[in-house]
PDB file of N, CA and C in Angstrom:
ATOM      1  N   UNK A   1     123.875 111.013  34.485  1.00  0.00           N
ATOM      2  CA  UNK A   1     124.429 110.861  35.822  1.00  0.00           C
ATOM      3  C   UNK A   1     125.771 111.575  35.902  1.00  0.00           C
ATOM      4  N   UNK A   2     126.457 111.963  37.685  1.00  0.00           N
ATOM      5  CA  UNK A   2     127.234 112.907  37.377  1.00  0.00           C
ATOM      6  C   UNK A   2     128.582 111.998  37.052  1.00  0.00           C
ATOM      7  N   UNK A   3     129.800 112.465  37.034  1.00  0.00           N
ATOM      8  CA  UNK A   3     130.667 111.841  36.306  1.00  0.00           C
ATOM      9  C   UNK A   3     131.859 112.266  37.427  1.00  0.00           C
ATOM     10  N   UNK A   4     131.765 113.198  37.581  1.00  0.00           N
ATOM     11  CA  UNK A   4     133.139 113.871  38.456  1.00  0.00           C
ATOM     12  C   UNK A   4     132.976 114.057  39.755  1.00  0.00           C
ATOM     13  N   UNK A   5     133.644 114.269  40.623  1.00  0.00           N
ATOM     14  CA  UNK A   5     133.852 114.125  42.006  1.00  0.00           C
ATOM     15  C   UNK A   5     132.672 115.646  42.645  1.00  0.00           C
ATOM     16  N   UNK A   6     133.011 116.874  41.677  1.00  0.00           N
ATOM     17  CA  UNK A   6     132.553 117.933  41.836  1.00  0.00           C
ATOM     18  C   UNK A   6     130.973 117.939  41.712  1.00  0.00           C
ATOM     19  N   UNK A   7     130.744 117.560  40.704  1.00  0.00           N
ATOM     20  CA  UNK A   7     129.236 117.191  39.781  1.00  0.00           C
ATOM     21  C   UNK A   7     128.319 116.295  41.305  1.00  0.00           C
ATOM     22  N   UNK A   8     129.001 115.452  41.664  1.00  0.00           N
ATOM     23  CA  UNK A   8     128.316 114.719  42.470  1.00  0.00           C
ATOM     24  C   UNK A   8     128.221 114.854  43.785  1.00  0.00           C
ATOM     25  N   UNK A   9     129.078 115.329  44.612  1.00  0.00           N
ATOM     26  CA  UNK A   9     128.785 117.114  45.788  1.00  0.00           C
ATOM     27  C   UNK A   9     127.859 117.620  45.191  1.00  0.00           C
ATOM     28  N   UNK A  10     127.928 118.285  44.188  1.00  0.00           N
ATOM     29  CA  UNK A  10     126.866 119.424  44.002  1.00  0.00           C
ATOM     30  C   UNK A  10     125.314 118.272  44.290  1.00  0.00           C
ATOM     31  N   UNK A  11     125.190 117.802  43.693  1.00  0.00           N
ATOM     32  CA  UNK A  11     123.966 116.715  43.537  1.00  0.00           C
ATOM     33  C   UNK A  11     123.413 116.541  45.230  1.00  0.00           C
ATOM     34  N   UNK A  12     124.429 116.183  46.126  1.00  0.00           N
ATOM     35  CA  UNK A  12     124.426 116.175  46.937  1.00  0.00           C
ATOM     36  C   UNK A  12     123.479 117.593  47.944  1.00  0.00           C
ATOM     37  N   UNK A  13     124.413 118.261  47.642  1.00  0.00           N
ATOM     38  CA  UNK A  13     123.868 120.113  48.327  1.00  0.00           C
ATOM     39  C   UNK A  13     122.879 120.240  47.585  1.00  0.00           C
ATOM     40  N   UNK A  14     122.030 120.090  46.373  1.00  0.00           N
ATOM     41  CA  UNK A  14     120.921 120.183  45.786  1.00  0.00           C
ATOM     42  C   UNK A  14     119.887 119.428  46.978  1.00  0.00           C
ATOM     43  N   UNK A  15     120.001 118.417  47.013  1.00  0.00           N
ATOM     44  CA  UNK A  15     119.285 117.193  47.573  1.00  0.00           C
ATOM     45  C   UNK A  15     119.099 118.072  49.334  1.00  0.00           C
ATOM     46  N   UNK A  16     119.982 118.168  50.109  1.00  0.00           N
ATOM     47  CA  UNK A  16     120.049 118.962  51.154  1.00  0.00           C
ATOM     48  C   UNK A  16     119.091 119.941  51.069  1.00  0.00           C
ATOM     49  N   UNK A  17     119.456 121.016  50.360  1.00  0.00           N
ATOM     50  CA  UNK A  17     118.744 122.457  50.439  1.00  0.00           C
ATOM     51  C   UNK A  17     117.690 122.559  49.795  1.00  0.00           C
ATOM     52  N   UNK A  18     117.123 121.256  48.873  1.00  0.00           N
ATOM     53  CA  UNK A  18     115.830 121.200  48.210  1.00  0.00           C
ATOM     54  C   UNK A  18     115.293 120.734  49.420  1.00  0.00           C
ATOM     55  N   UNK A  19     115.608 119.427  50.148  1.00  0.00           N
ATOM     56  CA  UNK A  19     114.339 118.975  51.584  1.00  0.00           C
ATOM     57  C   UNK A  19     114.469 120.228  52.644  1.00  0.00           C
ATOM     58  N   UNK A  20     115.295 121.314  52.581  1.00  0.00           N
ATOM     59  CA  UNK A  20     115.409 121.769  53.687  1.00  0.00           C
ATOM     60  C   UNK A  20     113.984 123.098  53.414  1.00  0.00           C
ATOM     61  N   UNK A  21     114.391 123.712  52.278  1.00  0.00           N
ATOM     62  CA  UNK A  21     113.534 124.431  51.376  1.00  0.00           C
ATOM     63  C   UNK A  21     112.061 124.031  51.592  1.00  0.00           C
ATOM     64  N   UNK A  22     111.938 123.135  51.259  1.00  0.00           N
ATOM     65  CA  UNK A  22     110.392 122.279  51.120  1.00  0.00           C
ATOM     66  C   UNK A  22     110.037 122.245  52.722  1.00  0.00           C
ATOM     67  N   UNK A  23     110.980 122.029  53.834  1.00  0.00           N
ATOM     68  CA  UNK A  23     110.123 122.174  55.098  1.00  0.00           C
ATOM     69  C   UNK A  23     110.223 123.688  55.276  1.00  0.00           C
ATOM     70  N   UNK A  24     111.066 124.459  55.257  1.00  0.00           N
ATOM     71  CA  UNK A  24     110.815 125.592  55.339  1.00  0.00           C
ATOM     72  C   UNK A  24     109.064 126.267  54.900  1.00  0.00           C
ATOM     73  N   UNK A  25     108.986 126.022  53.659  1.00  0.00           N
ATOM     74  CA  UNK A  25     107.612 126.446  52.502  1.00  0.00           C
ATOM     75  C   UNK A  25     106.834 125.802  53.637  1.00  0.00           C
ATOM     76  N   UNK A  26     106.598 124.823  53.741  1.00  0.00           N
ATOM     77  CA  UNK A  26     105.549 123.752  54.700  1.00  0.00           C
ATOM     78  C   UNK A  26     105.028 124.237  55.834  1.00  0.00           C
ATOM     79  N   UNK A  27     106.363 124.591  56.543  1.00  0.00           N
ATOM     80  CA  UNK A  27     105.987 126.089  58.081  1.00  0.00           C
ATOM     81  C   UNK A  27     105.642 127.216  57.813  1.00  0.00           C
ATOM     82  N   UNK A  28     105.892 127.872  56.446  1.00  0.00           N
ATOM     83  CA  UNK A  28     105.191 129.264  56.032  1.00  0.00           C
ATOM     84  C   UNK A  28     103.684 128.762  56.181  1.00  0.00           C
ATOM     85  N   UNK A  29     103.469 127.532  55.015  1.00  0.00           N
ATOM     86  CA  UNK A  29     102.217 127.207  54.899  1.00  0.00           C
ATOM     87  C   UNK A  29     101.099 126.804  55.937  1.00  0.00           C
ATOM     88  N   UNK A  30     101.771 126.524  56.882  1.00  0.00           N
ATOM     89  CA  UNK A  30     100.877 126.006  58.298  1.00  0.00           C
ATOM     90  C   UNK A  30     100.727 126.987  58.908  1.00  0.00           C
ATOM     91  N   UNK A  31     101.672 128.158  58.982  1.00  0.00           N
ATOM     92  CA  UNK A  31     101.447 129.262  59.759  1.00  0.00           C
ATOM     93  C   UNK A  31     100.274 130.828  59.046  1.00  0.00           C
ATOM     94  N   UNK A  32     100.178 130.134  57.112  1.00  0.00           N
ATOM     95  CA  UNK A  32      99.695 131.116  57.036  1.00  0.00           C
ATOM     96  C   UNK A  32      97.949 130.130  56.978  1.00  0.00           C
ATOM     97  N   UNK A  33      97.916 129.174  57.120  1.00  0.00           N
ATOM     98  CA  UNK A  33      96.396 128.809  57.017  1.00  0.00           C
ATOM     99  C   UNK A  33      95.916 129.097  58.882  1.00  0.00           C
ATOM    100  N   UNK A  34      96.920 128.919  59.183  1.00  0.00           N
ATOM    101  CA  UNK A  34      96.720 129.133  61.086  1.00  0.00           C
ATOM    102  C   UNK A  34      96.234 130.732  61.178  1.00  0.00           C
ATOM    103  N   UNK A  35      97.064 131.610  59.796  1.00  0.00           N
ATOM    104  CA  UNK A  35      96.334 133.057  60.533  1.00  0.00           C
ATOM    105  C   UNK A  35      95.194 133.174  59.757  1.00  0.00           C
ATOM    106  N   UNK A  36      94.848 133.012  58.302  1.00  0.00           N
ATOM    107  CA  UNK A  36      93.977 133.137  57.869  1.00  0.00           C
ATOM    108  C   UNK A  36      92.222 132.312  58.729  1.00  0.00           C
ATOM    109  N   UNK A  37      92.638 131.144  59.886  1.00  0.00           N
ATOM    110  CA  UNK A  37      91.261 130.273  59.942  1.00  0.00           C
ATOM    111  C   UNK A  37      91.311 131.291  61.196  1.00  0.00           C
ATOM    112  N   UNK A  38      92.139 132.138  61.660  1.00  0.00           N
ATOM    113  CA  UNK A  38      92.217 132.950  62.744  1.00  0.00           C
ATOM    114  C   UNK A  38      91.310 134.292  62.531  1.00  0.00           C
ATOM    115  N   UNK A  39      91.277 134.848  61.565  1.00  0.00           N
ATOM    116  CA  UNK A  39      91.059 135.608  60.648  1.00  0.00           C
ATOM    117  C   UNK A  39      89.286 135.519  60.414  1.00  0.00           C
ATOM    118  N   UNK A  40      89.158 134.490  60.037  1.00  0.00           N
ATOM    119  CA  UNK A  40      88.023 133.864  59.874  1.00  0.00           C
ATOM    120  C   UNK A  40      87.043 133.802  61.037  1.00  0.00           C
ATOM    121  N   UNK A  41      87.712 133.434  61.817  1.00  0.00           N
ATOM    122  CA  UNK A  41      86.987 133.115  63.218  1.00  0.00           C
ATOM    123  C   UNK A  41      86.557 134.447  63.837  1.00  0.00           C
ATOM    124  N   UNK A  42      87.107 135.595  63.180  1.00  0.00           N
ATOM    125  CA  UNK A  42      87.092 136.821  63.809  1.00  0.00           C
ATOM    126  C   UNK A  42      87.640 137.214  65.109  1.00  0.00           C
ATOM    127  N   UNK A  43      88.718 136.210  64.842  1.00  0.00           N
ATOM    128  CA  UNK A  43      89.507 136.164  66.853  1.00  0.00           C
ATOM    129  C   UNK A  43      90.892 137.434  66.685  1.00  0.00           C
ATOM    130  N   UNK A  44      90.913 138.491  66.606  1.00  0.00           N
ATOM    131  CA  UNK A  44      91.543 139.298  66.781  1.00  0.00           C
ATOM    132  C   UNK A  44      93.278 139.148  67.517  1.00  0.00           C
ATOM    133  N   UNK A  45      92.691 138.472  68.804  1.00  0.00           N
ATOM    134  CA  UNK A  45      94.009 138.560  69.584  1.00  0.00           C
ATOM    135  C   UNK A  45      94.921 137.010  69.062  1.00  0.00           C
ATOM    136  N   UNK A  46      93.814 136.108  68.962  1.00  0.00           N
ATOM    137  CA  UNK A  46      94.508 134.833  67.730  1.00  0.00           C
ATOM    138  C   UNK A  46      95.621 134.890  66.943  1.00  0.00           C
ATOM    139  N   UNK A  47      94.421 135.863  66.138  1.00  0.00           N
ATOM    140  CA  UNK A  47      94.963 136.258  64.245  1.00  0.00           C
ATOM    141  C   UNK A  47      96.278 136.254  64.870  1.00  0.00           C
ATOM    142  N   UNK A  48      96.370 138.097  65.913  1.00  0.00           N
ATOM    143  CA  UNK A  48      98.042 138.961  65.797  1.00  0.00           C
ATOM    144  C   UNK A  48      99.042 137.695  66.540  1.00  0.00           C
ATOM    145  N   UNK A  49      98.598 136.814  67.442  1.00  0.00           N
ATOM    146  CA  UNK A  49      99.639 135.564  67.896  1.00  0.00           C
ATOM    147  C   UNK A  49     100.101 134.817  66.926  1.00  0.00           C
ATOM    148  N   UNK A  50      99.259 134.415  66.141  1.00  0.00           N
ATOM    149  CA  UNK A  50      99.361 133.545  64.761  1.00  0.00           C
ATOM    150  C   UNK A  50     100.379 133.716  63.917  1.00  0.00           C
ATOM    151  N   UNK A  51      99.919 135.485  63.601  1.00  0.00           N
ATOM    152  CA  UNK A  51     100.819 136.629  62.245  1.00  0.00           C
ATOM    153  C   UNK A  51     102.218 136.668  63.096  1.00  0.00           C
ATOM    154  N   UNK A  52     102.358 136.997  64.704  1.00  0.00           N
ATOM    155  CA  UNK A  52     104.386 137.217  65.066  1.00  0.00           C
ATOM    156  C   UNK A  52     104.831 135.984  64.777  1.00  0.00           C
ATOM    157  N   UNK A  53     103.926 134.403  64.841  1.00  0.00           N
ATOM    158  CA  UNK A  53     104.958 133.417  64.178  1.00  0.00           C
ATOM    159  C   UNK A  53     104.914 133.404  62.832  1.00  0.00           C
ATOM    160  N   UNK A  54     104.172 133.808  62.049  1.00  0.00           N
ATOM    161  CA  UNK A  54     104.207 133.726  60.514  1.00  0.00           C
ATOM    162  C   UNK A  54     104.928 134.708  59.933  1.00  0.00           C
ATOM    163  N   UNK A  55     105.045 135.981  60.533  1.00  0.00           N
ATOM    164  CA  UNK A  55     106.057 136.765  60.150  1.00  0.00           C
ATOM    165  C   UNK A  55     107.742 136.548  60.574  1.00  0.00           C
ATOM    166  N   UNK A  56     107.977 135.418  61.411  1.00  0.00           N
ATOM    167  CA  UNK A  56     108.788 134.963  61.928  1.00  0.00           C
ATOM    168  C   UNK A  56     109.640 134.207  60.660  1.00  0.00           C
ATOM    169  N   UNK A  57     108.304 133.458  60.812  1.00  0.00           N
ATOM    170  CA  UNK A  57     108.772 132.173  59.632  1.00  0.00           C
ATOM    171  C   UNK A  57     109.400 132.860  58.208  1.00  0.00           C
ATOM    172  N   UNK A  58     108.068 133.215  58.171  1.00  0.00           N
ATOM    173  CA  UNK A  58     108.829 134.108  56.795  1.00  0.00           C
ATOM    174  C   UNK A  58     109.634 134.864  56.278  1.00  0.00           C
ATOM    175  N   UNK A  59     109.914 136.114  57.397  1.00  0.00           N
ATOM    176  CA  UNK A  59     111.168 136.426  57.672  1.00  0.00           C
ATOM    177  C   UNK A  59     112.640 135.788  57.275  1.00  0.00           C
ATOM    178  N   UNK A  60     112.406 134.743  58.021  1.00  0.00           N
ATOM    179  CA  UNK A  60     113.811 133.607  58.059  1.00  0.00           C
ATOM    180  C   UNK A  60     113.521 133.193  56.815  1.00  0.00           C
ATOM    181  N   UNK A  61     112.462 132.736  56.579  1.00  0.00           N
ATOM    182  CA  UNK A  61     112.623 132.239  54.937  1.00  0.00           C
ATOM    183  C   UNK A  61     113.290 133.168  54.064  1.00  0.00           C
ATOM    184  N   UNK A  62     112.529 134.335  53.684  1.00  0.00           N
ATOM    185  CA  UNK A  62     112.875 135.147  52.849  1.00  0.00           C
ATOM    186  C   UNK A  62     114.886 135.135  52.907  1.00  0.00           C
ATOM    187  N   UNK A  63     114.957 135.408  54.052  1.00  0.00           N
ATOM    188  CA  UNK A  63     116.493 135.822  54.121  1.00  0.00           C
ATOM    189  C   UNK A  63     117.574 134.725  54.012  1.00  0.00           C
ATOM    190  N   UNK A  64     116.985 133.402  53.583  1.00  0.00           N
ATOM    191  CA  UNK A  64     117.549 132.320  53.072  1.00  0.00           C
ATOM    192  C   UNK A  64     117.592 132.205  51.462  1.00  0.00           C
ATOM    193  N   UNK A  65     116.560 133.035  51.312  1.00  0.00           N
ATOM    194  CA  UNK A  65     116.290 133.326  49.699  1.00  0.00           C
ATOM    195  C   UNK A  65     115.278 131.787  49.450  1.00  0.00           C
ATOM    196  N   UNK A  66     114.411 131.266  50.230  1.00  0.00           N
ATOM    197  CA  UNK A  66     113.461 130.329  50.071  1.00  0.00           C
ATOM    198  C   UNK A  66     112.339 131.169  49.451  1.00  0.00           C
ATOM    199  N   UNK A  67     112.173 132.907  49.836  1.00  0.00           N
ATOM    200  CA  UNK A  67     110.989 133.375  49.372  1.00  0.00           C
ATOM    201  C   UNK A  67     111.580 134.392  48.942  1.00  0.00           C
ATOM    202  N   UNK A  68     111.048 135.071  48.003  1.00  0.00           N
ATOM    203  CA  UNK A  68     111.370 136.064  47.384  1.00  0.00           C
ATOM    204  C   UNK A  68     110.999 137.779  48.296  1.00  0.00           C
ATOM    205  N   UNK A  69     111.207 138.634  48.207  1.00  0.00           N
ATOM    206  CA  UNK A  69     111.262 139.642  49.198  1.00  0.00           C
ATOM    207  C   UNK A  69     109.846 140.212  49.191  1.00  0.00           C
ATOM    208  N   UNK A  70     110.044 140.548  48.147  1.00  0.00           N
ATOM    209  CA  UNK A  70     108.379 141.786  47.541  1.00  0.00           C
ATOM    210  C   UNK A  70     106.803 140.353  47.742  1.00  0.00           C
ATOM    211  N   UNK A  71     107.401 139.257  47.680  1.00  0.00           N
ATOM    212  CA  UNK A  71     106.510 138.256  48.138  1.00  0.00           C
ATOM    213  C   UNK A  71     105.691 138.331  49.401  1.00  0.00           C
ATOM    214  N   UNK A  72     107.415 138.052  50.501  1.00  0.00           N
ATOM    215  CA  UNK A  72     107.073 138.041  51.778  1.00  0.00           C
ATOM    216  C   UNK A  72     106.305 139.579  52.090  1.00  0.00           C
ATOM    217  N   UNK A  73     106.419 140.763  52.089  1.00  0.00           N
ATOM    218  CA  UNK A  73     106.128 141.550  52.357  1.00  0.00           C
ATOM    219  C   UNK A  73     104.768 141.769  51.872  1.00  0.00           C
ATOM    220  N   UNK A  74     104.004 141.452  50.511  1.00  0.00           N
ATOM    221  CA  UNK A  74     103.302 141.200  50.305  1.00  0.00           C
ATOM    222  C   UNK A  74     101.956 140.770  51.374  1.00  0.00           C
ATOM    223  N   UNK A  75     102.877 139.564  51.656  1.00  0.00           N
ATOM    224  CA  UNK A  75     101.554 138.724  52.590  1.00  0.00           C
ATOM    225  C   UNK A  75     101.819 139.173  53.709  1.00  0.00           C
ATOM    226  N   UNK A  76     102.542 139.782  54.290  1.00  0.00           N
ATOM    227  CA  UNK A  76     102.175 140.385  55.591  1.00  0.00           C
ATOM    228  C   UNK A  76     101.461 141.085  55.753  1.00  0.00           C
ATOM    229  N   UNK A  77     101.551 142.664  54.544  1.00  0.00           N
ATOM    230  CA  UNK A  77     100.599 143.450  54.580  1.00  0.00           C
ATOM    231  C   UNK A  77      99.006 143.096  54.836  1.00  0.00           C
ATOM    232  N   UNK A  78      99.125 142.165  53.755  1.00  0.00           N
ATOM    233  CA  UNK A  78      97.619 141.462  53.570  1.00  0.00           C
ATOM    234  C   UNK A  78      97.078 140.976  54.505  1.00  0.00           C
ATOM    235  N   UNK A  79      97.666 140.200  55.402  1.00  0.00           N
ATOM    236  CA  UNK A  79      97.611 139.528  56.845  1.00  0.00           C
ATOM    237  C   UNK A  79      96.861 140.748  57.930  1.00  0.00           C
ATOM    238  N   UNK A  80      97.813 141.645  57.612  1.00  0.00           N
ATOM    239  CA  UNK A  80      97.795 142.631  58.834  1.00  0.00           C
ATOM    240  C   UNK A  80      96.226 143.895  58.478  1.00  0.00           C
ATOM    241  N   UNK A  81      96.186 144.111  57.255  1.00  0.00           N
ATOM    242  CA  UNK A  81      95.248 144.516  56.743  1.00  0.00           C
ATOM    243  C   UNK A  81      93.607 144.071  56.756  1.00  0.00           C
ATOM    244  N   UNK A  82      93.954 142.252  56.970  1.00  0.00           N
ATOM    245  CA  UNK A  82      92.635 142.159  57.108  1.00  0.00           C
ATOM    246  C   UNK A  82      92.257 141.643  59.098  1.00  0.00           C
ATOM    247  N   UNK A  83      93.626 141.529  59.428  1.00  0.00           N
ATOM    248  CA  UNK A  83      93.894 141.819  61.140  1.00  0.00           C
ATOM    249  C   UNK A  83      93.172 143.052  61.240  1.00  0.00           C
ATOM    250  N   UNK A  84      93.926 144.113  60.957  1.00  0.00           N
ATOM    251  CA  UNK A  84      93.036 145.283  61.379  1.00  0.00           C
ATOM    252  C   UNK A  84      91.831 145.731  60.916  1.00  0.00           C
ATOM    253  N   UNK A  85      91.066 144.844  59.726  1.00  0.00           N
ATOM    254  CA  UNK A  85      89.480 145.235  59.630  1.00  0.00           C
ATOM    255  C   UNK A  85      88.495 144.444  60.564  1.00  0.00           C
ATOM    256  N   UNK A  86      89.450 143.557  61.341  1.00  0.00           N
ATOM    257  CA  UNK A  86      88.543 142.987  62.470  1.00  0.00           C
ATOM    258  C   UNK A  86      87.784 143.662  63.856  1.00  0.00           C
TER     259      UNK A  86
END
């Protein structure tokens, strides 16, 4: 346990930016099963409504440093790639 005034702030801002983190991940995650069942459905104009909020989300994530860069970019491509084989 922490001991010092400093130690136990920090504990604090851990606790903060870990629940904040975890809803962040949670809205990536809802937004990317929302484009993928979009995807699925073969609904075209869906999917690309789906992908401007998921690229939204992720976006903001990434630039919080919740996601890593070459990640986010990653799944967009992929998103958009199988958007446009529809």
């Amino acid at each position: 346990m922490a001991n010092n005034k400093s130690s136990k702030k920090r504990i604090r801002q851990t606790e903060r930016r870990t629940l904040r983190n975890r809803m962040t991940k949670s809205a990536v995650r809802t937004a990317m099963k929302k484009v993928s069942s979009a995807i699925a459905e073969r609904d075209k104009d869906g999917a690309l409504a789906q992908f401007k909020i998921f690229e939204k989300l992720i976006d903001t994530a990434e630039g919080k440093g919740v996601f890593h860069s070459n990640m986010a970019a990653r799944k967009k491509s992929r998103f958009m790639k199988q958007i446009n084989r529809i």
